[in-house]
N, C-alpha and C. Protein backbone atom coordinates (compact mmCIF):
# COMPACT_ATOMS: atom_id res chain seq x y z
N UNK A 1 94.55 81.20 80.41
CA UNK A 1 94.68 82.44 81.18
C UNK A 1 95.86 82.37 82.14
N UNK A 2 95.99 81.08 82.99
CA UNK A 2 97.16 81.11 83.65
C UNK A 2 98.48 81.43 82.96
N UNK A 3 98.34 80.72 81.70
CA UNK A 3 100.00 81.07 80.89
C UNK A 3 99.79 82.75 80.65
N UNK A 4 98.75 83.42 80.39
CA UNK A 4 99.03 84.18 80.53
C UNK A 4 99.64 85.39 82.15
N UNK A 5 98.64 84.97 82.49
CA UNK A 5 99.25 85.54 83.69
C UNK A 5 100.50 84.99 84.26
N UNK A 6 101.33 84.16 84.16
CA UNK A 6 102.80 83.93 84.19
C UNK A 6 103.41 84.56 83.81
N UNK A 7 103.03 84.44 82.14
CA UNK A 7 104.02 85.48 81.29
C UNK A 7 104.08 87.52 81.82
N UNK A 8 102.90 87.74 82.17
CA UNK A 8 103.04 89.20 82.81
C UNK A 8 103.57 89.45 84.16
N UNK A 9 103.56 88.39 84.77
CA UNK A 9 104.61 88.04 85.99
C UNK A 9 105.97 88.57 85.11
N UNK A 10 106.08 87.64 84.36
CA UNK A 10 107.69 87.48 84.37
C UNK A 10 108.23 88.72 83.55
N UNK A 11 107.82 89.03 82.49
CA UNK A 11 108.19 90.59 82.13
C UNK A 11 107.81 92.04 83.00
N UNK A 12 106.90 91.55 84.08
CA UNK A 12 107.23 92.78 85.45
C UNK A 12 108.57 92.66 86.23
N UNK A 13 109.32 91.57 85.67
CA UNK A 13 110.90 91.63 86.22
C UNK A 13 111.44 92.07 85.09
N UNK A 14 111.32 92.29 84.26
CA UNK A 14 112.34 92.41 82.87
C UNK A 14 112.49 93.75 82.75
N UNK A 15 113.75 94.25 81.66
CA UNK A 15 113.93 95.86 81.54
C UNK A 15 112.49 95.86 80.74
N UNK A 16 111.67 95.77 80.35
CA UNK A 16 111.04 96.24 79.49
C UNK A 16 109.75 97.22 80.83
N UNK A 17 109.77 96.23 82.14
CA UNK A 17 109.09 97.27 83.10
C UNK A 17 109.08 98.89 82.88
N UNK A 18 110.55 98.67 83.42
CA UNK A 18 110.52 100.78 83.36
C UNK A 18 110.29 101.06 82.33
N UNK A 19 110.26 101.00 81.03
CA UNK A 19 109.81 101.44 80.16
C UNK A 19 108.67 101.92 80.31
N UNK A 20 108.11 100.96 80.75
CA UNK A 20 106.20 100.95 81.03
C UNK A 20 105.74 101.71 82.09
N UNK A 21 106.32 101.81 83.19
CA UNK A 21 106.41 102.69 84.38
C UNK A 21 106.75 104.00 83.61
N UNK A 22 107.74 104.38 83.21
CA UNK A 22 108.36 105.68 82.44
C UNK A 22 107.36 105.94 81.39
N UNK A 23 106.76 105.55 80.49
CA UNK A 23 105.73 105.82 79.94
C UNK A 23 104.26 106.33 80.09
N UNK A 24 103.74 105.38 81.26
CA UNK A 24 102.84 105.77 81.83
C UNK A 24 102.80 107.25 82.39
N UNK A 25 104.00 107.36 83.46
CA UNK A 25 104.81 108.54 84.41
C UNK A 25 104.25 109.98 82.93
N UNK A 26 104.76 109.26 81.81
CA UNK A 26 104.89 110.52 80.74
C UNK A 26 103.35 110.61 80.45
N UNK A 27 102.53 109.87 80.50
CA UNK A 27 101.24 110.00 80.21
C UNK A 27 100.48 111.15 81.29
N UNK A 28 101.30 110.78 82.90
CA UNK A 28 100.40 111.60 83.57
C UNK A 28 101.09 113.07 83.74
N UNK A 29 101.92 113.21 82.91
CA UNK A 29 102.27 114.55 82.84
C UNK A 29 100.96 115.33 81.93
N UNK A 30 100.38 114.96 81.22
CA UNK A 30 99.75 115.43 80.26
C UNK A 30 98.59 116.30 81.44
N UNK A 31 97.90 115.42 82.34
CA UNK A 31 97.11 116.05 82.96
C UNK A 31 97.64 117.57 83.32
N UNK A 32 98.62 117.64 83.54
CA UNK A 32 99.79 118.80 84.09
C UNK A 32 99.50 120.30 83.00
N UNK A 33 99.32 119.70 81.74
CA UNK A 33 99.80 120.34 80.65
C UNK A 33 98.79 121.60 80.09
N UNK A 34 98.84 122.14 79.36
CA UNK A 34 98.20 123.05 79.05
C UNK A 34 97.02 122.19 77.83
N UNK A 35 96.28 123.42 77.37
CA UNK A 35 94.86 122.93 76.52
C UNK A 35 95.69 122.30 75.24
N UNK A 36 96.45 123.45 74.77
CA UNK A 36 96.67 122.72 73.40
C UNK A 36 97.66 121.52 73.42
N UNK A 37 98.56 121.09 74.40
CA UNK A 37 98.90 119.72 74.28
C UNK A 37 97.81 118.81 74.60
N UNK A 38 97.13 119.00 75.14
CA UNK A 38 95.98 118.01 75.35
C UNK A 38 95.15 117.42 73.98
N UNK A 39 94.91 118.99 73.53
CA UNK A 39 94.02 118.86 72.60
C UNK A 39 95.06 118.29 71.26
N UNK A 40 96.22 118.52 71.17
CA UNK A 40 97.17 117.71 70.49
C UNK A 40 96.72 116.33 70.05
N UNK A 41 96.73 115.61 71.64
CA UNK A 41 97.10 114.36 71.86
C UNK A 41 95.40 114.15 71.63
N UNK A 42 94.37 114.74 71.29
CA UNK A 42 93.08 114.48 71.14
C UNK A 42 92.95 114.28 69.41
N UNK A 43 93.65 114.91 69.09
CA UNK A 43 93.86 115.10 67.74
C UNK A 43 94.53 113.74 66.53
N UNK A 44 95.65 113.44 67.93
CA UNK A 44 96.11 111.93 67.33
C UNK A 44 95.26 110.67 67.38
N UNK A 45 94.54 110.85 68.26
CA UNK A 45 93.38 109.90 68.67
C UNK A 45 92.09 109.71 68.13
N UNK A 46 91.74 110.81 67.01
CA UNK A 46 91.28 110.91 65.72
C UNK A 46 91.61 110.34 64.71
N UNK A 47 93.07 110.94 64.64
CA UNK A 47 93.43 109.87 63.72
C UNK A 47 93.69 108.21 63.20
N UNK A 48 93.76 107.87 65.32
CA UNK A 48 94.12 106.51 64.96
C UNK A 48 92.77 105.70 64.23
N UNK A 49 92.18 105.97 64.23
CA UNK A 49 90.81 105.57 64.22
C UNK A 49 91.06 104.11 62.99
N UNK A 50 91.31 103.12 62.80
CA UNK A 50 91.61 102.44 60.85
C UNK A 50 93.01 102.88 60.65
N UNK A 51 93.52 102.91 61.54
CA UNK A 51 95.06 103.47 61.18
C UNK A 51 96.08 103.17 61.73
N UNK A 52 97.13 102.74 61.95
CA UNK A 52 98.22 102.00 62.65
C UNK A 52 98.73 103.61 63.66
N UNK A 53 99.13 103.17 65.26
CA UNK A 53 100.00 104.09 65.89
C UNK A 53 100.79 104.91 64.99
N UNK A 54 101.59 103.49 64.59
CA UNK A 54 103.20 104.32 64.35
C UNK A 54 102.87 105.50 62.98
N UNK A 55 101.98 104.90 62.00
CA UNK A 55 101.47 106.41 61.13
C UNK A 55 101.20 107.23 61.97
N UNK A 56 100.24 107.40 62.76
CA UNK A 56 99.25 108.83 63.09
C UNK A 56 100.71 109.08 64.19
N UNK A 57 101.62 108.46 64.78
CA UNK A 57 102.88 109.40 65.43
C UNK A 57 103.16 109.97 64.46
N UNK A 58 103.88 109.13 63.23
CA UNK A 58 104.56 110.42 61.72
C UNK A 58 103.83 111.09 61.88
N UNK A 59 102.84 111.03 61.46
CA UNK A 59 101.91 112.27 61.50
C UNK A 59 101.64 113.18 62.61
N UNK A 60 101.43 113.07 63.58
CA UNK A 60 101.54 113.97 64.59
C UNK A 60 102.76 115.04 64.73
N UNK A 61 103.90 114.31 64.51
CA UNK A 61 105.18 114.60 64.41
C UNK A 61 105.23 115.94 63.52
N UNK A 62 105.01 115.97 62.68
CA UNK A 62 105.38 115.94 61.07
C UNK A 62 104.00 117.92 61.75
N UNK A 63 102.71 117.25 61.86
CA UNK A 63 101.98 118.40 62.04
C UNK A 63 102.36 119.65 63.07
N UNK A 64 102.77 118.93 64.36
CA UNK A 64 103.03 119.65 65.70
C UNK A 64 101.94 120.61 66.35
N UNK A 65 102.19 121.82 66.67
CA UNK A 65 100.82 122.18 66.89
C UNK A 65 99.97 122.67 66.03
N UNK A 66 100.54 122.84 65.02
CA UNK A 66 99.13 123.18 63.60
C UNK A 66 97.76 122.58 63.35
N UNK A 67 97.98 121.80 64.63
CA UNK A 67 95.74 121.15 63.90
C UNK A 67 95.64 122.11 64.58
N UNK A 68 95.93 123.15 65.79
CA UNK A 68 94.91 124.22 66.22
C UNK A 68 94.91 125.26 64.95
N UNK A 69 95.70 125.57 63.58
CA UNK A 69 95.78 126.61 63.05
C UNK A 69 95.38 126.06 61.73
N UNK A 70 95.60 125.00 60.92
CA UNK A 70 95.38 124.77 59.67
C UNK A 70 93.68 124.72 59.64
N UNK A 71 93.60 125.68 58.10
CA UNK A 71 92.18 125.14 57.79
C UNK A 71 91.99 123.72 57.33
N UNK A 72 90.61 123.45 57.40
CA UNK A 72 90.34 122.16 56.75
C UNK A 72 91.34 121.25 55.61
N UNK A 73 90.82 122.55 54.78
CA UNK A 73 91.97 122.22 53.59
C UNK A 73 92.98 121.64 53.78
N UNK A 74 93.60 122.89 54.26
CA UNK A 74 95.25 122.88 54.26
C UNK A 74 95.93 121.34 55.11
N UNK A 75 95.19 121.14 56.19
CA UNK A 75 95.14 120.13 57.28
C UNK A 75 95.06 118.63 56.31
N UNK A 76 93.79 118.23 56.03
CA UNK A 76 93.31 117.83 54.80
C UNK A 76 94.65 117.39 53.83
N UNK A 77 95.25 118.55 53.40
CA UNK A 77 96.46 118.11 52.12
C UNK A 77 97.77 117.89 52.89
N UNK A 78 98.38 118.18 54.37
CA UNK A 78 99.28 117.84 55.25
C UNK A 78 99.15 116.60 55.11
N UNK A 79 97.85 115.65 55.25
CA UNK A 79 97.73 114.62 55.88
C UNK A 79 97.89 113.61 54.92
N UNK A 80 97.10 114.10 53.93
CA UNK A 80 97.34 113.31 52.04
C UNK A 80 98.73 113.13 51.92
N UNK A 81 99.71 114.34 52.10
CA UNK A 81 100.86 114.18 51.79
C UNK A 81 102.32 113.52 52.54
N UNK A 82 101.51 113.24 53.71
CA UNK A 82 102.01 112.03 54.95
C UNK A 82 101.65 111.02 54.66
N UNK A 83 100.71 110.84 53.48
CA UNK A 83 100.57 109.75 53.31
C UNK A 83 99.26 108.68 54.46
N UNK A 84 98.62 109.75 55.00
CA UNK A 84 97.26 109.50 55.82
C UNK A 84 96.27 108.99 54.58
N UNK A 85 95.38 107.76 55.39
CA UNK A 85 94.64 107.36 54.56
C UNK A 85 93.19 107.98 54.60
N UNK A 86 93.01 108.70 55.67
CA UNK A 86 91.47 109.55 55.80
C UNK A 86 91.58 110.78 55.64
N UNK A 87 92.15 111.84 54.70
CA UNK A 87 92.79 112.94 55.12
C UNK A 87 91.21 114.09 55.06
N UNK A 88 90.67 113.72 54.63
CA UNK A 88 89.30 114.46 54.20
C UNK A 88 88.37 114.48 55.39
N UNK A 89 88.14 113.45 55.80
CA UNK A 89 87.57 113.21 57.48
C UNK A 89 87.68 113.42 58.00
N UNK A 90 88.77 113.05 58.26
CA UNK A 90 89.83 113.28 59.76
C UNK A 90 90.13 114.84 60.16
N UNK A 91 90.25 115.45 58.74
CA UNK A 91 90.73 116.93 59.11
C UNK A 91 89.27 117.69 59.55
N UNK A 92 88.78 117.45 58.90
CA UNK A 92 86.88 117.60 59.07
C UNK A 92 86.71 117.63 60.47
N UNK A 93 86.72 116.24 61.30
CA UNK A 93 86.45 116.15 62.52
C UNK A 93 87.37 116.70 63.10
N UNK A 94 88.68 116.94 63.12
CA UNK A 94 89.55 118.06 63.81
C UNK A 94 89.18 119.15 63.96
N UNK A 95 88.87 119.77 62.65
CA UNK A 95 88.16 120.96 63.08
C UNK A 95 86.89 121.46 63.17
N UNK A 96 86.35 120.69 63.62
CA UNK A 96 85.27 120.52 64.12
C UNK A 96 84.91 120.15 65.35
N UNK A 97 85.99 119.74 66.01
CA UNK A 97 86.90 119.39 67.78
C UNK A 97 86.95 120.98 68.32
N UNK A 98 88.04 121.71 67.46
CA UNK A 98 88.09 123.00 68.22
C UNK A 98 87.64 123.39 69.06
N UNK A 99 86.10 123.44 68.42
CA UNK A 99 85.42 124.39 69.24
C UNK A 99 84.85 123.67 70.58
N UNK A 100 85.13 122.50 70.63
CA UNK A 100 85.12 121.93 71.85
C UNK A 100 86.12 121.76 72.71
N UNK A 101 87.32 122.28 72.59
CA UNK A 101 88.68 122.17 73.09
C UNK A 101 88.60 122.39 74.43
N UNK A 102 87.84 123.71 74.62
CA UNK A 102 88.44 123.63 75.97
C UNK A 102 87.36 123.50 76.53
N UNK A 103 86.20 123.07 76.11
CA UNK A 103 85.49 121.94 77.26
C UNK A 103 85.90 120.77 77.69
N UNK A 104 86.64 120.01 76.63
CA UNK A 104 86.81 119.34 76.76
C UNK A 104 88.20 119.05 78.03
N UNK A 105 89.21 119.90 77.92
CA UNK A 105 89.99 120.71 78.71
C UNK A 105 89.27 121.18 80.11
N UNK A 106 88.21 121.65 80.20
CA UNK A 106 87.95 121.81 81.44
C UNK A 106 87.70 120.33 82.24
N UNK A 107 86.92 119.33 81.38
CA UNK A 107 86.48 118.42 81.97
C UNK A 107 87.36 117.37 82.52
N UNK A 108 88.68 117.00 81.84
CA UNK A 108 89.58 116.55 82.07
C UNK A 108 90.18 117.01 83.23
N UNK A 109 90.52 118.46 83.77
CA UNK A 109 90.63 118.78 84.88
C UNK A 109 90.04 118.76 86.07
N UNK A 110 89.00 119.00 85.44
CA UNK A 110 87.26 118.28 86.75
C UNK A 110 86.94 117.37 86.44
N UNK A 111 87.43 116.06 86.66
CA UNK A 111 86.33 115.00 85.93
C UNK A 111 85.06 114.27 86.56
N UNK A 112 84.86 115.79 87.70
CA UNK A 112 83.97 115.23 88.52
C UNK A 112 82.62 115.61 87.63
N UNK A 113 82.57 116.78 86.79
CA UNK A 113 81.53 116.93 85.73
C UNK A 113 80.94 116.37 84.93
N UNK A 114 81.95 115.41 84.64
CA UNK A 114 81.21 114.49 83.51
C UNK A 114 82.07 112.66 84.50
N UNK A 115 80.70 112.51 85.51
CA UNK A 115 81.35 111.39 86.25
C UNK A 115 81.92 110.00 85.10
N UNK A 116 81.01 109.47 83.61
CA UNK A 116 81.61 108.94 82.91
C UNK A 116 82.05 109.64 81.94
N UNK A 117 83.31 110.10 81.97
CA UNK A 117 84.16 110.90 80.96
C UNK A 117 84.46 110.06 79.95
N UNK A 118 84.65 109.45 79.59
CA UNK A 118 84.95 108.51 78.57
C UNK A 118 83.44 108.48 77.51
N UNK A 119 82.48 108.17 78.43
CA UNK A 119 81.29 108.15 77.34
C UNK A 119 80.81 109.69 77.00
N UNK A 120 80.82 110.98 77.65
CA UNK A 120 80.69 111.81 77.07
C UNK A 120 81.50 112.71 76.13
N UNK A 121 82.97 111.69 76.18
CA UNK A 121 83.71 111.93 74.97
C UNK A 121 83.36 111.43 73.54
N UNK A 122 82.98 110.51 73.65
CA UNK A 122 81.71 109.59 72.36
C UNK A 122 81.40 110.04 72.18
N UNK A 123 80.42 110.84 72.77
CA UNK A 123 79.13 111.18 72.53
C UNK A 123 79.32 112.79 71.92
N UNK A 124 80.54 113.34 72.07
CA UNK A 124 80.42 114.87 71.79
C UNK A 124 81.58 115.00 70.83
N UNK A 125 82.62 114.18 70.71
CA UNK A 125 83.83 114.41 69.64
C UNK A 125 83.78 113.51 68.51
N UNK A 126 83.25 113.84 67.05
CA UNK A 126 82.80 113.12 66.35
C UNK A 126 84.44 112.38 65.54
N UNK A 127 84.32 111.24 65.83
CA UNK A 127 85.64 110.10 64.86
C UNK A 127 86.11 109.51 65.73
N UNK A 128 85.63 109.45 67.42
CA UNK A 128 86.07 108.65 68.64
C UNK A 128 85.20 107.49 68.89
N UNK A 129 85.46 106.22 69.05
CA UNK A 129 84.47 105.76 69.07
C UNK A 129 85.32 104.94 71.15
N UNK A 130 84.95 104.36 71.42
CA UNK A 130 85.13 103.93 72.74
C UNK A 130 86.77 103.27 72.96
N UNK A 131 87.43 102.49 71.40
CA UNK A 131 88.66 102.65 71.64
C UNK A 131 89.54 103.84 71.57
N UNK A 132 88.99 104.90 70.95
CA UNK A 132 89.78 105.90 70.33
C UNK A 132 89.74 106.92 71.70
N UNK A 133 88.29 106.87 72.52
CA UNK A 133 88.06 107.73 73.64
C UNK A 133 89.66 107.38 74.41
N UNK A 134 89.57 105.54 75.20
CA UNK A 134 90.27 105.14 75.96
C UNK A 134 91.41 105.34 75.90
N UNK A 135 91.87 105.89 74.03
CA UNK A 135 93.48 105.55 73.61
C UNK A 135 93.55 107.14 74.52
N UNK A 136 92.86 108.08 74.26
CA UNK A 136 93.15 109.57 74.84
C UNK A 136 92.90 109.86 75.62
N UNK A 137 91.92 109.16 76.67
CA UNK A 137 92.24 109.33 78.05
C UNK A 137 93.53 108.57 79.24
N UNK A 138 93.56 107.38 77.92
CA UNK A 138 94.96 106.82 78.54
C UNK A 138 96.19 107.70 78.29
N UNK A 139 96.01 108.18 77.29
CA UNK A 139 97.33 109.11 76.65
C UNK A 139 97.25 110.30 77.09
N UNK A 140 96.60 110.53 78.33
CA UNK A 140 96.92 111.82 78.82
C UNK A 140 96.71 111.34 80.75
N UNK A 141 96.90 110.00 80.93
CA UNK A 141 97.32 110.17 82.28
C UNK A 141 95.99 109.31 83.17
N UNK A 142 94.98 109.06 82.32
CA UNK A 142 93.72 107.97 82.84
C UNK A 142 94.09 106.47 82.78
N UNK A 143 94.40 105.91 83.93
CA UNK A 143 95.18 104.73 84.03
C UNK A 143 93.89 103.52 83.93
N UNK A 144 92.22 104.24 84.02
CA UNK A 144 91.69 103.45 84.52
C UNK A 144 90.67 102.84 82.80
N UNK A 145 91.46 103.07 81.84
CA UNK A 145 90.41 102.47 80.52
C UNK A 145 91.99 101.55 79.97
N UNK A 146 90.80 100.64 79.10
CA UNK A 146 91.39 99.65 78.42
C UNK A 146 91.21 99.87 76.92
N UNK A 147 91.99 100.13 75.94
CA UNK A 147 92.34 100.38 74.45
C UNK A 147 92.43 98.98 73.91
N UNK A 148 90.96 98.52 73.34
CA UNK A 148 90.92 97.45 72.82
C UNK A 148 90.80 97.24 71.53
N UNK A 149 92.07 97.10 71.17
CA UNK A 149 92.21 96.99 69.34
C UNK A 149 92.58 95.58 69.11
N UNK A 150 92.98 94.95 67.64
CA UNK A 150 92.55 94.32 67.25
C UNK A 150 94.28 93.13 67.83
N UNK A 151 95.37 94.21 68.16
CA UNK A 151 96.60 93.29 68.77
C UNK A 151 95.74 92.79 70.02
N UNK A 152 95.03 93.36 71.23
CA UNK A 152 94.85 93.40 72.65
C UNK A 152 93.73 92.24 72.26
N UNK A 153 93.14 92.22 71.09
CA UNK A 153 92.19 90.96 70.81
C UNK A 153 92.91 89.73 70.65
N UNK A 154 93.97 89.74 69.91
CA UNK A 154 94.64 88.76 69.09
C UNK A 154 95.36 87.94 70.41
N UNK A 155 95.60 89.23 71.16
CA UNK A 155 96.24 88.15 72.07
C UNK A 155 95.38 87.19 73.50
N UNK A 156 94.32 88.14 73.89
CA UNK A 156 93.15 87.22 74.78
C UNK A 156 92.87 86.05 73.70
N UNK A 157 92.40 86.10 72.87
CA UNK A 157 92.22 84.99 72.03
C UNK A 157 93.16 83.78 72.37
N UNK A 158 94.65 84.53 71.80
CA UNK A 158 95.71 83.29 71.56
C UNK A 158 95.52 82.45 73.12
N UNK A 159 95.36 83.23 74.16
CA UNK A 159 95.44 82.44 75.57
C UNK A 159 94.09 82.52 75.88
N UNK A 160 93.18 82.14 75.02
CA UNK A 160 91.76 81.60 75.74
C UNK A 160 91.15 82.34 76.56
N UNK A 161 91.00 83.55 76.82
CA UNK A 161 90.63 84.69 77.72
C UNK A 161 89.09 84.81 77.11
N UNK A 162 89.25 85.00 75.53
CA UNK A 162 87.93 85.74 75.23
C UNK A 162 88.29 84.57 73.92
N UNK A 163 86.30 84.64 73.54
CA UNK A 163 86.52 84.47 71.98
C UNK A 163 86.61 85.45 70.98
N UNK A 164 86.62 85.16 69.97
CA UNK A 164 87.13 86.49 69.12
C UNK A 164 85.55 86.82 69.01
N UNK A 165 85.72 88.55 68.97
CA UNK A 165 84.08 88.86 68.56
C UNK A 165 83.67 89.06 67.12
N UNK A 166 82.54 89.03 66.71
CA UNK A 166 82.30 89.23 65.03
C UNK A 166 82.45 90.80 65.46
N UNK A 167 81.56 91.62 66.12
CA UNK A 167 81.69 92.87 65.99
C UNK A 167 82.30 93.55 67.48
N UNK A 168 82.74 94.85 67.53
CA UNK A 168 83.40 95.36 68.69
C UNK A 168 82.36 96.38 68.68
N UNK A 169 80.98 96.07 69.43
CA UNK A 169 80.18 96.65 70.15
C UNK A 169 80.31 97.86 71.60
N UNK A 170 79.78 98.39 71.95
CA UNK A 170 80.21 99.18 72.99
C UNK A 170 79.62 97.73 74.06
N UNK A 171 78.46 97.44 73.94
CA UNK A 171 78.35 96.17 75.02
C UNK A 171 79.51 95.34 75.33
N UNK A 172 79.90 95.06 73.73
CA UNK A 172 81.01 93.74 73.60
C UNK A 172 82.47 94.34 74.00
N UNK A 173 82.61 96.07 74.10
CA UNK A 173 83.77 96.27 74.47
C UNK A 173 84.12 96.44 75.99
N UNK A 174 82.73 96.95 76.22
CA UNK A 174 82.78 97.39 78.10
C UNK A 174 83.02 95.32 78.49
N UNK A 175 82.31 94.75 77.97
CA UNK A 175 82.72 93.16 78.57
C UNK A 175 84.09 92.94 78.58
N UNK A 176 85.01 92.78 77.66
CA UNK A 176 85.96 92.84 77.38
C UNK A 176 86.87 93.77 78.26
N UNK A 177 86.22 95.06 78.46
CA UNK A 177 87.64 95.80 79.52
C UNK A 177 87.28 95.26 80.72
N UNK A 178 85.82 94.54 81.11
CA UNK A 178 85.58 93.92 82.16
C UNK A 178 86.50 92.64 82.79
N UNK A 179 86.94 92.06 81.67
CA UNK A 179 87.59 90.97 81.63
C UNK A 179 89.67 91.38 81.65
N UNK A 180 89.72 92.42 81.26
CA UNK A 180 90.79 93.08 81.38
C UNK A 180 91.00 93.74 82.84
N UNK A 181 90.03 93.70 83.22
CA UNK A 181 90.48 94.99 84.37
C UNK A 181 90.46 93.79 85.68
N UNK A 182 90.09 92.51 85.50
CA UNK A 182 90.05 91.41 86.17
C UNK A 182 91.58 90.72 86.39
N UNK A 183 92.32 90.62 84.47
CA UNK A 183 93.45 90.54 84.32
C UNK A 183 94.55 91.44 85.44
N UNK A 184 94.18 92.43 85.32
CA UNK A 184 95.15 93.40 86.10
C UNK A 184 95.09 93.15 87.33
N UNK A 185 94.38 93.15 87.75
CA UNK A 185 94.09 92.76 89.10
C UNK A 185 94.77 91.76 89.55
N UNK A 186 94.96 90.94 88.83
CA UNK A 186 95.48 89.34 89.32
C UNK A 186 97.44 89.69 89.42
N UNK A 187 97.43 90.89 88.06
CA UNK A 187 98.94 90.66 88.36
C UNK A 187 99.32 92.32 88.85
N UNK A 188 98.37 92.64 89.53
CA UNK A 188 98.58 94.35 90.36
C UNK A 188 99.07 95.33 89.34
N UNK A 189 98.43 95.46 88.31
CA UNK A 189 98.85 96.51 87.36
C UNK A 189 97.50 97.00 86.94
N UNK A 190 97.46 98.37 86.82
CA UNK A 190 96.43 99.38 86.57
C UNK A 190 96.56 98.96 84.66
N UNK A 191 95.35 99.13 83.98
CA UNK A 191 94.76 99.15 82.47
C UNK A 191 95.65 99.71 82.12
N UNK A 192 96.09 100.84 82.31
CA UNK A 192 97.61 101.70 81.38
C UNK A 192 98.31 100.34 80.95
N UNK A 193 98.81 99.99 82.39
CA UNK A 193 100.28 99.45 82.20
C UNK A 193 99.78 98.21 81.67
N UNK A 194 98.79 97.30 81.65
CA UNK A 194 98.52 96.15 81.42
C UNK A 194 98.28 96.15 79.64
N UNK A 195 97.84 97.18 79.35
CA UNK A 195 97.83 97.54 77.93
C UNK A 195 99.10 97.36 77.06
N UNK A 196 100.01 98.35 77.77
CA UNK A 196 101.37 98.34 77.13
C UNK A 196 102.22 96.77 76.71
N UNK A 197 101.98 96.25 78.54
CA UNK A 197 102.63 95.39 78.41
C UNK A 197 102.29 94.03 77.23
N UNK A 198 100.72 93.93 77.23
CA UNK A 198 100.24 93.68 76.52
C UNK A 198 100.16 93.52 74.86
N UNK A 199 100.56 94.88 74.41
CA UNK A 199 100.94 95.40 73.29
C UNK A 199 102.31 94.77 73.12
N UNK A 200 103.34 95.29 74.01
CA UNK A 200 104.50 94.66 73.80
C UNK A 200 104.67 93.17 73.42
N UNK A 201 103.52 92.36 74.03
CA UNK A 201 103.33 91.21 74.04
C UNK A 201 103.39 90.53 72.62
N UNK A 202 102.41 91.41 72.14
CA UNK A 202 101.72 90.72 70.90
C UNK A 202 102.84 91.21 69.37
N UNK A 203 103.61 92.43 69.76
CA UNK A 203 104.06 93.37 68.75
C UNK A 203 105.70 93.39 68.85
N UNK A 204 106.32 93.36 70.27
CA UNK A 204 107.76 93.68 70.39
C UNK A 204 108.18 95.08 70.67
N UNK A 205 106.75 96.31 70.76
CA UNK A 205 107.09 97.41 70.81
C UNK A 205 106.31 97.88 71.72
N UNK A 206 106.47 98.98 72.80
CA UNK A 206 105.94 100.17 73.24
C UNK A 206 105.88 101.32 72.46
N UNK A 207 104.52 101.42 72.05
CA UNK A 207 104.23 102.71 71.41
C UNK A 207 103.49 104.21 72.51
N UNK A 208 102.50 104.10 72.48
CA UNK A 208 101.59 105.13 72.98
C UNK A 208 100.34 105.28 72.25
């Protein structure tokens, strides 16, 4: 754990910081934003679900704001033809999100309504499961969840932090951001940024 925490010392001096600062900065614009960018960026977070970032960006890209307008179908054969590996599901649970949009939109603005927002995103947007919640509340400006996929595993592992788990439980994941949010602490960086840097760690890239 110490080598790790050295190493996030020392790339909080490196250019790769602002990146991470500037990223984040772009995350909390989202709070700013209107329903359908939100619900956009809710939309990609569906998709990541079994699926690498950098696809479900093509894909996001490639759609723009059309998950609010495509039917099933049509959504469905966009996604086949991007070369998405769930296109039948995924479009399914998109539109099937809609009609929760702008609750979901309200709550994000009040998040005094739903005091754990994160779990009543589980619980009401079907293809989110607790990393997919965190990836979209981080991706719209919630500095305070940890996106624990299978790089953010690979690397507690490599430095002895955690053992690897057989399954990624909601028990076994809340432990785990428990143990993350401990990390941050030590080197004064909020879950956003400790994520990124993190990611960068294991990968060479800042995604979102």
């Amino acid at each position: 754990m110490q080598e790790l925490l050295a190493i996030l010392n020392s790339l909080k001096t490196e250019d790769v910081s602002k990146i991470v600062r500037d990223r984040v900065n772009d995350f909390k614009r989202f709070q700013r934003g209107p329903s359908k960018e939100i619900f956009n960026e809710l939309c990609f977070c569906i998709l990541t679900a079994n699926c690498s970032a950098e696809k479900c960006i093509e894909v996001q890209n490639t759609i723009g704001n059309k998950f609010h307008d495509l039917s099933e179908t049509e959504l469905a054969r966009v996604l086949k033809r991007c070369g998405y590996r769930f296109p039948n599901i995924r479009a399914k649970y998109i539109v099937e999100t809609r009609e929760l949009q702008e609750e979901v939109y309200l709550n994000i603005k009040n998040p005094f309504n739903q005091p754990d927002l994160r779990k009543w995103i589980v619980e009401n947007v079907r293809g989110l499961g607790y990393k997919e919640a965190s990836h979209f509340l981080r991706n719209i400006g919630f500095t305070q969840y940890a996106i624990i996929d299978f790089h953010i595993i690979d690397v507690l592992v490599k430095f002895n932090a955690i053992e690897r788990p057989k399954t990624l439980t909601p028990k076994k994941y809340l432990e785990i951001e428990r143990i993350l949010n401990n990390l941050a602490k030590q080197v004064n960086l909020n879950l956003a940024e400790l994520d990124l840097y993190l990611w960068y760690l294991e990968t060479g890239k800042i995604l979102k």
